[in-house]
Protein backbone atom coordinates (compact mmCIF):
# COMPACT_ATOMS: atom_id res chain seq x y z
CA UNK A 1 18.24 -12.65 38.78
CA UNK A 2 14.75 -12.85 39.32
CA UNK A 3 13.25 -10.87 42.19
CA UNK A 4 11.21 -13.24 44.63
CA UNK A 5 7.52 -12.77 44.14
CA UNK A 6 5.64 -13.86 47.22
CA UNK A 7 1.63 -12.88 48.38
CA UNK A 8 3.18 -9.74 50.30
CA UNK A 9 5.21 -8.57 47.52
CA UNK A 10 2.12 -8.86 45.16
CA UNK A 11 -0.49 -7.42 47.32
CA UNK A 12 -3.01 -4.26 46.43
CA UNK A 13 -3.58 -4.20 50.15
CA UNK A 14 -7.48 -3.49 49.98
CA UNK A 15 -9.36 -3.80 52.69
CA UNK A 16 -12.70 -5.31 51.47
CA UNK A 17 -11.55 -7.68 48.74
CA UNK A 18 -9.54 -10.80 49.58
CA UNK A 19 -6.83 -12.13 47.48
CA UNK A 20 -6.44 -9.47 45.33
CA UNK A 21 -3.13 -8.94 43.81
CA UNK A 22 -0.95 -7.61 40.59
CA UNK A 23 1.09 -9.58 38.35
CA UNK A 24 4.02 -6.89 38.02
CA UNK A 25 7.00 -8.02 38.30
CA UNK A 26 6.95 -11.59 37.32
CA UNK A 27 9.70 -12.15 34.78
CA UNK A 28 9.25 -13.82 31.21
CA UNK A 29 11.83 -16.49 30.18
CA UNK A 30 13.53 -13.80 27.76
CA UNK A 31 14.10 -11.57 31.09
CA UNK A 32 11.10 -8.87 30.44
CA UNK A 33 8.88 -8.41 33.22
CA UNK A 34 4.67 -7.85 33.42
CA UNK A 35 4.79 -3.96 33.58
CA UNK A 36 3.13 -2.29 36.76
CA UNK A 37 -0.51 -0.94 37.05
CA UNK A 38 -1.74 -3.57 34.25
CA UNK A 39 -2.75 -7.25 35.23
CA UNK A 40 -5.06 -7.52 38.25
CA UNK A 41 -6.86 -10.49 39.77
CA UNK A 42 -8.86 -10.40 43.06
CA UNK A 43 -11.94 -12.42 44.03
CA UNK A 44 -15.48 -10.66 44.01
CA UNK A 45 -15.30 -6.68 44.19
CA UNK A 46 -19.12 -7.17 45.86
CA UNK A 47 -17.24 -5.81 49.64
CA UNK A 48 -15.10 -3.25 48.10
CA UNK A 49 -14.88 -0.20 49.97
CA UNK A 50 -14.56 3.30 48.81
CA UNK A 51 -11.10 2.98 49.45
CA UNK A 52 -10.34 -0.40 47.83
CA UNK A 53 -12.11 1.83 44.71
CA UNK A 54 -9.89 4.31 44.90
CA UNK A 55 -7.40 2.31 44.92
CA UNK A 56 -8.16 0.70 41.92
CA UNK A 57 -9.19 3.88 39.94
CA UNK A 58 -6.43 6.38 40.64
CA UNK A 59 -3.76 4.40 42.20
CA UNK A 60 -3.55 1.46 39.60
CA UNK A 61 -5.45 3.62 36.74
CA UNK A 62 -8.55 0.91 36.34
CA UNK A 63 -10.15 0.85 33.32
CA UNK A 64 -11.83 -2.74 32.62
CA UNK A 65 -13.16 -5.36 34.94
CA UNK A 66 -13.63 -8.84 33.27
CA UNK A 67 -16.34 -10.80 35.74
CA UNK A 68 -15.73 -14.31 35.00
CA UNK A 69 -18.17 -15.65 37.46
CA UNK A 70 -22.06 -17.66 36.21
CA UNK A 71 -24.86 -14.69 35.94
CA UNK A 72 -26.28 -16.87 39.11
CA UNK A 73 -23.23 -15.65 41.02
CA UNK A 74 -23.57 -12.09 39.40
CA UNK A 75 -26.75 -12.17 40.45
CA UNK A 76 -26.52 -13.10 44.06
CA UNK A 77 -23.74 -10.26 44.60
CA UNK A 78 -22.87 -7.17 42.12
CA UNK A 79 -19.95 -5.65 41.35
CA UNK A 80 -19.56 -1.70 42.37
CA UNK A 81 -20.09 0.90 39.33
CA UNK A 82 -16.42 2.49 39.45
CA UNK A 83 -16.29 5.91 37.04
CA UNK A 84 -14.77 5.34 33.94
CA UNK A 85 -14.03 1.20 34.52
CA UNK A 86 -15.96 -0.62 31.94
CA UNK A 87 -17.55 -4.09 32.72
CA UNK A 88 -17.67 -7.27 31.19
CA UNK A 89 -19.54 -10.48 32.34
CA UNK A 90 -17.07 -13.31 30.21
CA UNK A 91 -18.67 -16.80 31.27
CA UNK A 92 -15.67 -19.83 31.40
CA UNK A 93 -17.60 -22.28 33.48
CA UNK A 94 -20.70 -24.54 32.12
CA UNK A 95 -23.46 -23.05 35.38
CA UNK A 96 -25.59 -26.32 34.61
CA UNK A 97 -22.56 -28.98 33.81
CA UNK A 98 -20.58 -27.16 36.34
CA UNK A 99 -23.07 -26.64 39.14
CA UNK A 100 -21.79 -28.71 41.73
CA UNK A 101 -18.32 -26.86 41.27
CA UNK A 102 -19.99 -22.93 41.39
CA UNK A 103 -22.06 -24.26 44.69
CA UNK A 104 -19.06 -25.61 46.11
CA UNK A 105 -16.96 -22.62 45.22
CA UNK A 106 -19.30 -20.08 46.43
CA UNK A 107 -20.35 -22.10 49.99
CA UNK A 108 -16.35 -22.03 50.59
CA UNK A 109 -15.24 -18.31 50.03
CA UNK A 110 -19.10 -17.20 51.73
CA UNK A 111 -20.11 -19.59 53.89
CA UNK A 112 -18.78 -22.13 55.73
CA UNK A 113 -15.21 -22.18 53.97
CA UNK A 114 -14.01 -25.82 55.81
CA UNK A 115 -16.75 -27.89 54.72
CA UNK A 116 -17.20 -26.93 51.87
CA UNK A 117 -13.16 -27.70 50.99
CA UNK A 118 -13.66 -30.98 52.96
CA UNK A 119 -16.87 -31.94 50.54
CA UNK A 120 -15.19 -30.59 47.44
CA UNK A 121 -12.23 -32.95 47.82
CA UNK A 122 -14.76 -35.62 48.74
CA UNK A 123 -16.07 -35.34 45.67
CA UNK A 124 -13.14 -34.83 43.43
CA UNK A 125 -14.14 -31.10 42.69
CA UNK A 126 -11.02 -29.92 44.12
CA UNK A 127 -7.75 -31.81 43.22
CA UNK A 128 -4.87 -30.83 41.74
CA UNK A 129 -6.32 -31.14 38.11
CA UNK A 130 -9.18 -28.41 38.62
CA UNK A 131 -6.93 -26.11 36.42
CA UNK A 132 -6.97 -28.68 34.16
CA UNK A 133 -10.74 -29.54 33.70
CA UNK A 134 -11.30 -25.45 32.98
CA UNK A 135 -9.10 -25.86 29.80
CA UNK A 136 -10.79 -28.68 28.41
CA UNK A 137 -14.49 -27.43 28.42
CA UNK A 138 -16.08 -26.08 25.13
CA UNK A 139 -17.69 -23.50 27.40
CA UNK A 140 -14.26 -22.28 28.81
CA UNK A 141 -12.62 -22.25 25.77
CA UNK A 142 -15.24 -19.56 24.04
CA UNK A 143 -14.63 -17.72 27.00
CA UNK A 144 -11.28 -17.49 27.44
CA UNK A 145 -11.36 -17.12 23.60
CA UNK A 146 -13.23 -13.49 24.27
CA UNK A 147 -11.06 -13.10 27.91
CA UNK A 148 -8.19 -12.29 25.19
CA UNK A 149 -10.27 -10.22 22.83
CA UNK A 150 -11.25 -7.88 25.79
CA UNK A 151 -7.16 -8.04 27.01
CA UNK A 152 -6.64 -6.50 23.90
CA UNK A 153 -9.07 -3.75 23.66
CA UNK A 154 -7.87 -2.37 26.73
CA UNK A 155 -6.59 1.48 26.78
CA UNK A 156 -3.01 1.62 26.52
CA UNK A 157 -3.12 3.94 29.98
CA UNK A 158 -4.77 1.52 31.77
CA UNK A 159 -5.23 -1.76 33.80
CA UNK A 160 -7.63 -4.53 33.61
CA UNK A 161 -8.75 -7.05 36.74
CA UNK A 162 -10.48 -10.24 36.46
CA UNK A 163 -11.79 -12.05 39.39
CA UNK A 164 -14.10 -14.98 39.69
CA UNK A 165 -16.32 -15.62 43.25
CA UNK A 166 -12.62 -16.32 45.46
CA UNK A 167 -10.03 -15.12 42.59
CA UNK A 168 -8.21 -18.91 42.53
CA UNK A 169 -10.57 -21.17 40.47
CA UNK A 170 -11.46 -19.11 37.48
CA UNK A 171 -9.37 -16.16 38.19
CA UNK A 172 -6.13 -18.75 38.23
CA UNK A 173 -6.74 -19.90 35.31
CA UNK A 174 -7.03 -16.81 33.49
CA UNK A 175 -3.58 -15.99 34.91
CA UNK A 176 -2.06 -19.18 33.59
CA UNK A 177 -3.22 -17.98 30.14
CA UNK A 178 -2.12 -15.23 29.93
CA UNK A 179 0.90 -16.82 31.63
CA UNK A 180 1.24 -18.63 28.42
CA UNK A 181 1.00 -15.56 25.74
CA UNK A 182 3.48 -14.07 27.47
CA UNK A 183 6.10 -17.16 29.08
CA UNK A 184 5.57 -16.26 32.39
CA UNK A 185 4.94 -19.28 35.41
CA UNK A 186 3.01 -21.76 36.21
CA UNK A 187 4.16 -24.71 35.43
CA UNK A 188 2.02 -27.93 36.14
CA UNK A 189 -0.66 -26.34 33.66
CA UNK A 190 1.59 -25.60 31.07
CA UNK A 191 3.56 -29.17 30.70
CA UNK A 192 -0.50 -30.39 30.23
CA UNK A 193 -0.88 -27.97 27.64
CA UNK A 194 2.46 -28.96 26.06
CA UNK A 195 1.31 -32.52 26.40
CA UNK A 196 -1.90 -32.54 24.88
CA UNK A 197 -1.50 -30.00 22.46
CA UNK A 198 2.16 -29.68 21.47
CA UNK A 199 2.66 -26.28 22.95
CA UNK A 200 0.66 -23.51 25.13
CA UNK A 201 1.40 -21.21 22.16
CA UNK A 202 -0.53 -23.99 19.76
CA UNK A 203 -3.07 -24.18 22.29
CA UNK A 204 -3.49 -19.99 22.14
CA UNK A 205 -3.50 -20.29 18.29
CA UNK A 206 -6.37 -23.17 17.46
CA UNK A 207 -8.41 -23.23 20.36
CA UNK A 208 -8.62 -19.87 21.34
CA UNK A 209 -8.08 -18.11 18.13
CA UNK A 210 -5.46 -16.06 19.18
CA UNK A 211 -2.88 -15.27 16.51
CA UNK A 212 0.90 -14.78 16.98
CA UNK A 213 0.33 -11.22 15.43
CA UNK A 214 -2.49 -10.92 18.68
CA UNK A 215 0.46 -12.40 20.94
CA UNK A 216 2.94 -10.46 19.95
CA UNK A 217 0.31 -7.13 20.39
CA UNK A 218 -0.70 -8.28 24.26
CA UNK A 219 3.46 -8.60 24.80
CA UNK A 220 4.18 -5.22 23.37
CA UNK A 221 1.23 -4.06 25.84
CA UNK A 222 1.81 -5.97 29.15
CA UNK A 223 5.56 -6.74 29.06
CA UNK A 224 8.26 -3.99 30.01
């Protein structure tokens, strides 16, 4: 039986970074589970405190941060230096095609967070096919493409954490693929990906050049 995940459950309880979370725990369909102190998400580190960084670096063992937001966002707010994590700036979002989406994204986890939601869903940013649009884009694909390369190249002692500006947009995404290497949840994104492209595995394999030899290496690392 599957133990109930829920935010609580997931939590890494730091203090200066919002939604921040682990995947450990979440069962596969063949019954493994995502092994502990691995997969992290979490929106922007820019507020972390020296205790959310401890945290990170000796309580979940750190060692790569994939930053999946524009260099515009980068820009406006840096992550921390944490010894011995490594950093990566992956870009899976178009910054000119996908303007209106960063500005919307960035006025509603920094500024004023109803408005902005209102406007997005105004304008059809936000709907329940956001996931959806991040999948399609040339831009995203490349990314993603080198989101897996980097998932691969981590050290087998420690964890990785990828976060966009909130850690939903972007950062959900990311989760859903990997999600997919490894038949974990999420399942409105993966009946489009069955849909359009036979399977989320055949989606993995031609457009993100992942091989079932790379699959089966990121299951042998993340899955217990």
């Amino acid at each position: 039986m599957n133990e109930e995940r829920t935010m609580e459950t997931q939590s890494l309880y730091l203090t200066g970074v919002s939604n921040a979370r682990t995947l450990a725990g979440y069962r596969t369909q063949d019954g493994r589970a995502i092994r502990p102190h691995k997969l992290l998400r979490t929106r922007m580190l820019v507020k972390a405190t020296p205790q959310d960084m401890d945290i990170l670096v000796n309580q979940e063992h750190l060692g790569m941060i994939i930053d999946l937001r524009t260099e515009t966002e980068v820009k406006a707010g840096k992550d921390p230096i944490m010894d011995g994590v490594s950093w990566y700036n992956i870009h899976v979002s178009d910054e000119q095609l996908d303007k209106g989406v960063n500005d919307a994204m960035t006025r509603m986890y920094e500024g004023d967070p109803i408005n902005a939601l209102i406007e997005m869903v105004r304008q059809g940013i936000m709907n329940e096919d956001t996931y959806i649009r991040f999948v399609q884009s040339e831009v995203s694909q490349k990314g993603f493409a080198q989101f897996f390369r980097q998932l691969r190249a981590l050290p087998e002692d420690k964890s990785v954490l990828w976060h966009c500006t909130g850690g939903k947009d972007r950062a959900g995404t990311a989760a859903v693929a990997i999600a997919g290497v490894i038949g974990a949840w999420m399942r409105r994104m993966i009946q489009y990906l069955k849909e359009e492209y036979g399977s989320v595995v055949h989606y993995i394999e031609e457009v993100l050049h992942a091989s079932k030899q790379d699959m089966e290496t990121l299951q042998k690392m993340y899955l217990q």
